[in-house]
Protein backbone atom coordinates (compact mmCIF):
# COMPACT_ATOMS: atom_id res chain seq x y z
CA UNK A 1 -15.55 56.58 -2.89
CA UNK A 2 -11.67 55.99 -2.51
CA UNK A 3 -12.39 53.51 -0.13
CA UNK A 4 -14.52 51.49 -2.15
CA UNK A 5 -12.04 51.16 -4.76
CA UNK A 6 -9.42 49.98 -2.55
CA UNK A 7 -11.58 46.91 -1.72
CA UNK A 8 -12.80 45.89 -4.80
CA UNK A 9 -9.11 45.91 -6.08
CA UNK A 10 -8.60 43.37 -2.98
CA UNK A 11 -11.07 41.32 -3.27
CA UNK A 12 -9.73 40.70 -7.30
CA UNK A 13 -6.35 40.22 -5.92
CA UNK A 14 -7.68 37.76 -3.58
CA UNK A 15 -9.88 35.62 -6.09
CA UNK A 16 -6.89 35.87 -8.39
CA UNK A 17 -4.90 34.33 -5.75
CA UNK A 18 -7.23 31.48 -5.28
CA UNK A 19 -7.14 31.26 -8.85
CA UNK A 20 -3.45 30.54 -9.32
CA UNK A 21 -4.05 27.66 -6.46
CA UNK A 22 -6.21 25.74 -8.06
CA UNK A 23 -4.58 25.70 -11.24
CA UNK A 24 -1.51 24.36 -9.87
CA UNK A 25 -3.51 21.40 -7.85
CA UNK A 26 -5.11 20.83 -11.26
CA UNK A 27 -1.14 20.51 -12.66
CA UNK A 28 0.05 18.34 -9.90
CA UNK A 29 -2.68 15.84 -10.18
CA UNK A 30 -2.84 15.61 -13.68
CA UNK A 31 1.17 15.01 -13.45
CA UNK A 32 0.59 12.22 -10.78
CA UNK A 33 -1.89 10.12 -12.47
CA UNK A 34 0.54 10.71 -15.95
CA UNK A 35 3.00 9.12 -13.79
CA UNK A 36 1.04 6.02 -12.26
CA UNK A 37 -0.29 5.60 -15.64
CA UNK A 38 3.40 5.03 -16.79
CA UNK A 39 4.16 2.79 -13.35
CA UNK A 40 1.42 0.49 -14.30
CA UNK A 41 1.67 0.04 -18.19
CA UNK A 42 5.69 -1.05 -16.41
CA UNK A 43 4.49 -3.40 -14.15
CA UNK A 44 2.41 -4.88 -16.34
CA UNK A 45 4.95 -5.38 -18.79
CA UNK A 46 7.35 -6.42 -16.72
CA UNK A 47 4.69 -8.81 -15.16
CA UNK A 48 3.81 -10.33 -19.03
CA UNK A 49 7.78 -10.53 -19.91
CA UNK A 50 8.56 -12.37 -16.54
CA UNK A 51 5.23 -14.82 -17.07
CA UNK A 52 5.83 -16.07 -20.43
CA UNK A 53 9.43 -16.04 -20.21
CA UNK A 54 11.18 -19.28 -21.04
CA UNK A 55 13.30 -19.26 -18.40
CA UNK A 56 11.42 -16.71 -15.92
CA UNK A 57 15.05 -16.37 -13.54
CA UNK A 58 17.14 -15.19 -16.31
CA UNK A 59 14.44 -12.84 -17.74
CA UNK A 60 14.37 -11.59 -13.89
CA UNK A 61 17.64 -11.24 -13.42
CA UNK A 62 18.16 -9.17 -17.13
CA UNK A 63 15.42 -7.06 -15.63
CA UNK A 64 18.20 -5.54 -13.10
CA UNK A 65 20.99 -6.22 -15.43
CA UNK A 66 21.71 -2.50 -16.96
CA UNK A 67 25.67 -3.22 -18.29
CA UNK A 68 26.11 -6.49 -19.36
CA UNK A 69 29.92 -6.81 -20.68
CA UNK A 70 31.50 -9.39 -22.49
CA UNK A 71 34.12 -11.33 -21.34
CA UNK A 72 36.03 -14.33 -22.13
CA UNK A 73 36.77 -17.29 -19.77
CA UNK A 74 37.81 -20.79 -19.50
CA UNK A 75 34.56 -22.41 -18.01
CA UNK A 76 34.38 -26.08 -16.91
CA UNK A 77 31.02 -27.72 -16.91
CA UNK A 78 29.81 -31.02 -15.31
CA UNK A 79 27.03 -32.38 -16.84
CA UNK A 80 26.29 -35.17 -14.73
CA UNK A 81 26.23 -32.51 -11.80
CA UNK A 82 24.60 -29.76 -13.56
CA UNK A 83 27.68 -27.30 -12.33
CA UNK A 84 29.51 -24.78 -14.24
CA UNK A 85 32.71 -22.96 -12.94
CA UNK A 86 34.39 -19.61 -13.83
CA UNK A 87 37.62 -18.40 -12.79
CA UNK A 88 36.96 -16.37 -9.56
CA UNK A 89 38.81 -13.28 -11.51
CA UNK A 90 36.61 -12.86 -13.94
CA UNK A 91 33.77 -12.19 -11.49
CA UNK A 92 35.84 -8.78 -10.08
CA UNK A 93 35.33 -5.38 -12.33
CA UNK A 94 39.63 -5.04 -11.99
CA UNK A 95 39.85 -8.38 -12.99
CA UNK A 96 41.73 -9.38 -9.43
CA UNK A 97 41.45 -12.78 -8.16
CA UNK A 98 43.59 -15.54 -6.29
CA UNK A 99 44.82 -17.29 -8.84
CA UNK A 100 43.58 -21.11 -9.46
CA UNK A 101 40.58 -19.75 -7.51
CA UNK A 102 36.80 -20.54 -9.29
CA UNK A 103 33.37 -20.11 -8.65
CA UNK A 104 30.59 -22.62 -9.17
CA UNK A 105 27.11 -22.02 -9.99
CA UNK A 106 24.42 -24.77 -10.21
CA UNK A 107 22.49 -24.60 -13.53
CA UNK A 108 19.32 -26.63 -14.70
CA UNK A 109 19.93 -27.08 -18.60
CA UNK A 110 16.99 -26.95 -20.89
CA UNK A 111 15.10 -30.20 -21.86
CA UNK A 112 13.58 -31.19 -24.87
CA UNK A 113 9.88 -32.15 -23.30
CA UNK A 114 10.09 -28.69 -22.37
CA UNK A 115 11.24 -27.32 -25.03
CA UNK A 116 7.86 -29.05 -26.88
CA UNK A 117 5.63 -27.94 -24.11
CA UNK A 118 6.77 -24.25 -24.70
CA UNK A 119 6.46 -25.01 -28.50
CA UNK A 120 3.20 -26.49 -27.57
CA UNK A 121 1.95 -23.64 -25.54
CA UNK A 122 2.83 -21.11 -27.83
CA UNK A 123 0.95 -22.63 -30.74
CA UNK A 124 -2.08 -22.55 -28.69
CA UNK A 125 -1.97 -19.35 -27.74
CA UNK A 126 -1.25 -18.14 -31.52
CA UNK A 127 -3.82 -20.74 -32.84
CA UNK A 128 -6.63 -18.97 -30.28
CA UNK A 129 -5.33 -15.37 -30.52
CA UNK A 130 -6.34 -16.10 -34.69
CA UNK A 131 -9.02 -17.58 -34.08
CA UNK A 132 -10.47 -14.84 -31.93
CA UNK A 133 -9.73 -11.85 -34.27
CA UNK A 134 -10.85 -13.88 -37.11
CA UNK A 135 -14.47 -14.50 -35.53
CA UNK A 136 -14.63 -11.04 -34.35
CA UNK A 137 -13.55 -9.91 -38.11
CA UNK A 138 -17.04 -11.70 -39.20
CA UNK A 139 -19.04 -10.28 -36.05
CA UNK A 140 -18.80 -13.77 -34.52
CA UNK A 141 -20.12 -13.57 -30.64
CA UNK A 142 -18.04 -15.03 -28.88
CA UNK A 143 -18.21 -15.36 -24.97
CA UNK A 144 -15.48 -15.40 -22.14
CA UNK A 145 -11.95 -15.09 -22.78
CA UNK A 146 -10.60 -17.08 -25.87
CA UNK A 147 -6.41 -17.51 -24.15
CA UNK A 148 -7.86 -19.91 -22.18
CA UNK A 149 -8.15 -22.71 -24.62
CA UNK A 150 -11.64 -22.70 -25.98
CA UNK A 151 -14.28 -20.43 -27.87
CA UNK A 152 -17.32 -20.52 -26.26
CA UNK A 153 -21.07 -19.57 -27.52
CA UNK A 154 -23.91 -19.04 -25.71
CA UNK A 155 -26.65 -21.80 -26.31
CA UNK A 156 -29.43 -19.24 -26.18
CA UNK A 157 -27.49 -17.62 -29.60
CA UNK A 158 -27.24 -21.00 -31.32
CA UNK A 159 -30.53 -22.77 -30.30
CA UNK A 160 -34.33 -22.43 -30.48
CA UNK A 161 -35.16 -22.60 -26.40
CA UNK A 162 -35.77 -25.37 -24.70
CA UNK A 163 -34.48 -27.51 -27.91
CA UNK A 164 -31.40 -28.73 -29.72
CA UNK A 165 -32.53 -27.51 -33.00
CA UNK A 166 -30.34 -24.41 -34.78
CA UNK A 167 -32.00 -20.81 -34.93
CA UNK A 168 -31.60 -19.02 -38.07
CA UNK A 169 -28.69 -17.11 -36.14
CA UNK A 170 -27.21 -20.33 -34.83
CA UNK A 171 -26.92 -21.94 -38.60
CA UNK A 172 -25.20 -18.76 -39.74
CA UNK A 173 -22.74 -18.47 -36.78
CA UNK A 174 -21.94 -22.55 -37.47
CA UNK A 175 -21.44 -21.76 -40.85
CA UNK A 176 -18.89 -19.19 -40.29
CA UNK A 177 -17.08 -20.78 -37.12
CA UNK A 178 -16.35 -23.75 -39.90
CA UNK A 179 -15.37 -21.41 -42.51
CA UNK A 180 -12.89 -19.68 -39.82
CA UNK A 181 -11.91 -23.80 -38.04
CA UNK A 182 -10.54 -24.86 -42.03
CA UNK A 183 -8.45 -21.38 -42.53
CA UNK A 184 -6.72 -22.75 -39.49
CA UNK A 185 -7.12 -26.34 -38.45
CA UNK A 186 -5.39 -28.46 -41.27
CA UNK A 187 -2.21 -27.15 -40.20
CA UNK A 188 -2.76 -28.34 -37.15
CA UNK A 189 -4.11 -31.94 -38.01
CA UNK A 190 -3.58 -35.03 -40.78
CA UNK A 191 -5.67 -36.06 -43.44
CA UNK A 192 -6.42 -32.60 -45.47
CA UNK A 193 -3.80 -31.05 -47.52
CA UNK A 194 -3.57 -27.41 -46.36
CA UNK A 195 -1.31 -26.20 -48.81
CA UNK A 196 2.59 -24.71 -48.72
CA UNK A 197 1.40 -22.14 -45.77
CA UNK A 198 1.60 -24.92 -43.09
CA UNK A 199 5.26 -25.10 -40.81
CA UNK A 200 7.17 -28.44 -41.45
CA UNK A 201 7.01 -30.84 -38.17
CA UNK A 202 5.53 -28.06 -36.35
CA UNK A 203 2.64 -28.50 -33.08
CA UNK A 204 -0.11 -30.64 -33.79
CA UNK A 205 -3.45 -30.93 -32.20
CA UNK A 206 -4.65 -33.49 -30.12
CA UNK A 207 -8.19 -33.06 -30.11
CA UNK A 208 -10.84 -30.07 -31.42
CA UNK A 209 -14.16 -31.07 -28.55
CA UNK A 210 -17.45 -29.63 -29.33
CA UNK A 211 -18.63 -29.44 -25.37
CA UNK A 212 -21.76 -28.56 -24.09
CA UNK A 213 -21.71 -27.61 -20.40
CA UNK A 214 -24.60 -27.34 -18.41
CA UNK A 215 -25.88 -27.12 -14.37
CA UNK A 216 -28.55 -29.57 -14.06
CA UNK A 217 -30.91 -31.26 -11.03
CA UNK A 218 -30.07 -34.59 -11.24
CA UNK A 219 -32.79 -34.94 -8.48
CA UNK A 220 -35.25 -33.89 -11.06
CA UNK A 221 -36.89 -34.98 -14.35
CA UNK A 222 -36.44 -31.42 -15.84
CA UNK A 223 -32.67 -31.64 -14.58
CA UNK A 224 -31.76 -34.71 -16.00
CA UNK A 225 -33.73 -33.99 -19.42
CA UNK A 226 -31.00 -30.81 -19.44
CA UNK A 227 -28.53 -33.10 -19.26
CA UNK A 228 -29.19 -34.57 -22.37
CA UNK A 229 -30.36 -31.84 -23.91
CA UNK A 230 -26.86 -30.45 -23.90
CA UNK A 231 -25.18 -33.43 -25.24
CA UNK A 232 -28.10 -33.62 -28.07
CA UNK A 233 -27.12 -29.72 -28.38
CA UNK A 234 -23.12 -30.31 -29.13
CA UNK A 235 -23.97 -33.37 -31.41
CA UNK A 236 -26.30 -30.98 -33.57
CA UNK A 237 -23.59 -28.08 -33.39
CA UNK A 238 -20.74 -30.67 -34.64
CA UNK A 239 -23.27 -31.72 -37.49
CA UNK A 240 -23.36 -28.24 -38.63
CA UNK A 241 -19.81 -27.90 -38.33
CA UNK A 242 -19.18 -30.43 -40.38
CA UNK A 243 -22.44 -30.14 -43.15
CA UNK A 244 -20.63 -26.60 -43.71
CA UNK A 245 -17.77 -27.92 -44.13
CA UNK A 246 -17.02 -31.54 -44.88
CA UNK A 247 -13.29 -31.54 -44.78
CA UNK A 248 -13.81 -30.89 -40.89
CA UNK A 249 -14.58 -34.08 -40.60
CA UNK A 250 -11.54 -35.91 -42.37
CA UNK A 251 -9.52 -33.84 -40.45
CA UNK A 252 -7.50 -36.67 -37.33
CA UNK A 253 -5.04 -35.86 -34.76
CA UNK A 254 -2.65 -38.69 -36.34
CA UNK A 255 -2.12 -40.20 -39.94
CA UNK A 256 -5.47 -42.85 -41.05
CA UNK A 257 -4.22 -46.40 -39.87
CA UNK A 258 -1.57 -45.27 -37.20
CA UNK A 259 -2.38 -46.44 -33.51
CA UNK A 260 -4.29 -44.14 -31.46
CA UNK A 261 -5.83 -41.70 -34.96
CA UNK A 262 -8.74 -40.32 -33.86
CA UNK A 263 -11.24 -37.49 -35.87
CA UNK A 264 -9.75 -34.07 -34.33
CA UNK A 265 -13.09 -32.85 -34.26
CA UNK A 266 -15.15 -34.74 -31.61
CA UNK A 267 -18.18 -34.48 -29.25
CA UNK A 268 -18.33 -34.03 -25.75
CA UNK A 269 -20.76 -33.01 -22.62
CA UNK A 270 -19.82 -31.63 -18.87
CA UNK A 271 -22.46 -31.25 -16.68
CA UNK A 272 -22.65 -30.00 -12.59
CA UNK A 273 -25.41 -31.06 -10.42
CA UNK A 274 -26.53 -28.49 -8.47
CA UNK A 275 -29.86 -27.33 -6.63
CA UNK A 276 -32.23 -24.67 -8.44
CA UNK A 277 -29.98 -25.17 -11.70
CA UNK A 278 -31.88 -24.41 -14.98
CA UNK A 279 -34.55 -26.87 -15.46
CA UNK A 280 -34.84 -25.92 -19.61
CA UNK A 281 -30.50 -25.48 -20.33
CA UNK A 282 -31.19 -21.98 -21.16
CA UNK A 283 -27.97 -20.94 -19.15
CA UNK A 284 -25.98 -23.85 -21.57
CA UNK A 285 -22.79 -22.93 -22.95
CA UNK A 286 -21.73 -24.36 -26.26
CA UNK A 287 -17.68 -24.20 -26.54
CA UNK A 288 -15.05 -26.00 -28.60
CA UNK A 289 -11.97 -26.96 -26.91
CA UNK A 290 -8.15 -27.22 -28.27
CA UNK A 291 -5.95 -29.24 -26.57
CA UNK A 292 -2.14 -29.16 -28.03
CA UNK A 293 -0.47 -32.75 -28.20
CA UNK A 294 2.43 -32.78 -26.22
């Protein structure tokens, strides 16, 4: 009976053992994917900062930068050259140098066209970001990825098949998408008064396209009828657009009478030929497209 004991006292000791092993595996994995967590929410910050920099090498080079001090210096700058020199002593930590020594550097100064274009860019990316949480506010759907310049709707939500006339769904989703395009667009534009909220001489918009894109067989009479059934489909969607709301219309991308005014909300079609493509539009995509001017 002694006996006995003894090995059921080992074979606890021995489970406990096994116990204690896999607890600590448990720990040290749930520690290592705590830390690549943390190594990838870095990269991709580092990654975003580095991207949409304005000047991507000096945001690099502050990335490695950890004690910046402030010093003062006689520099001498050429212009014309794009060169800048420092006294060679100011580069060493003790301040030792020859004296009369420098050190040149070649710069590239900023410019005002891009200066605009990262004005530009920016507005578009603020003007969509809006745009996106104020559709999806309202229960919008909205397909794809809005940063790249355009909100896109699925025909098959808009449209009875096979046609260019409005569901019930489609009318409502115009209405709103109008509702949300004059909270935002007459800041953007001339010819509606939009009020004290609107930035003085800021980024203006070129042009607002209602686009239908489409695959079609141009070898075929189906193809070519979806074609024009996607043109007939943006038309119809820019009517609503502007039936909802009328000022959508008035809105241009420069003062009435200057050269080159045009309506900022306008119509357009893309189309790919392509074998076996949808012979009814059913995979149509119904987007509107911002382009910044520059």
């Amino acid at each position: 009976m002694r006996r006995k004991r003894g090995r059921t006292v080992d074979v606890e000791e021995g489970e406990s053992y096994y116990v204690s092993m896999t607890d600590m595996m448990v720990g040290v994995i749930f520690i290592f994917i705590i830390m690549l967590s943390y190594f990838a929410f870095e990269f991709r910050s580092t990654t975003a900062k580095l991207t949409t920099a304005k000047h991507p090498e000096t945001a690099a080079l502050l990335q490695t930068a950890a004690n910046l001090q402030p010093k003062t210096a006689d520099l001498e700058i050429d212009y014309k050259a794009q060169v800048l020199c420092v006294p060679e002593a100011i580069l060493s930590e003790t301040g030792q140098g020859a004296a009369g020594e420098r050190r040149c550097f070649a710069y590239s100064p900023p410019t005002k066209a891009s200066a605009q274009t990262a004005s530009a860019a920016d507005a578009q990316k603020l003007l969509m970001q809006s745009l996106d949480a104020d559709l999806r506010d309202i229960h919008v759907p909205v397909a794809g990825d809005p940063s790249s310049g355009a909100l896109n709707f699925r025909a098959d939500q808009l449209f009875v098949a096979g046609t260019a006339t409005l569901s019930p769904d489609g009318q409502r989703i115009a209405g709103d998408v109008a509702q949300i395009l004059m909270r935002r667009l007459p800041c953007l534009g001339y010819g509606v008064s939009a009020g004290a909220n609107c930035e003085s001489g800021g980024p203006k918009l070129a042009v607002a396209n209602v686009v239908s894109q489409t695959n079609f067989d141009v070898s075929s009479a189906e193809g070519q009828r979806a074609a024009s059934l996607a043109l007939q489909r943006a038309a119809v969607f820019h009517q609503a657009l502007t039936a909802a709301q009328p000022d959508l219309a008035a809105l241009r991308n420069a003062p009435a009478g200057q050269a080159g005014s045009q309506p900022l909300l306008r119509i357009a079609s893309v189309g790919q030929s392509q074998e076996g493509a949808s012979k009814v539009g059913d995979d149509q995509t119904v987007s509107i497209q911002f382009q910044m001017a520059p």
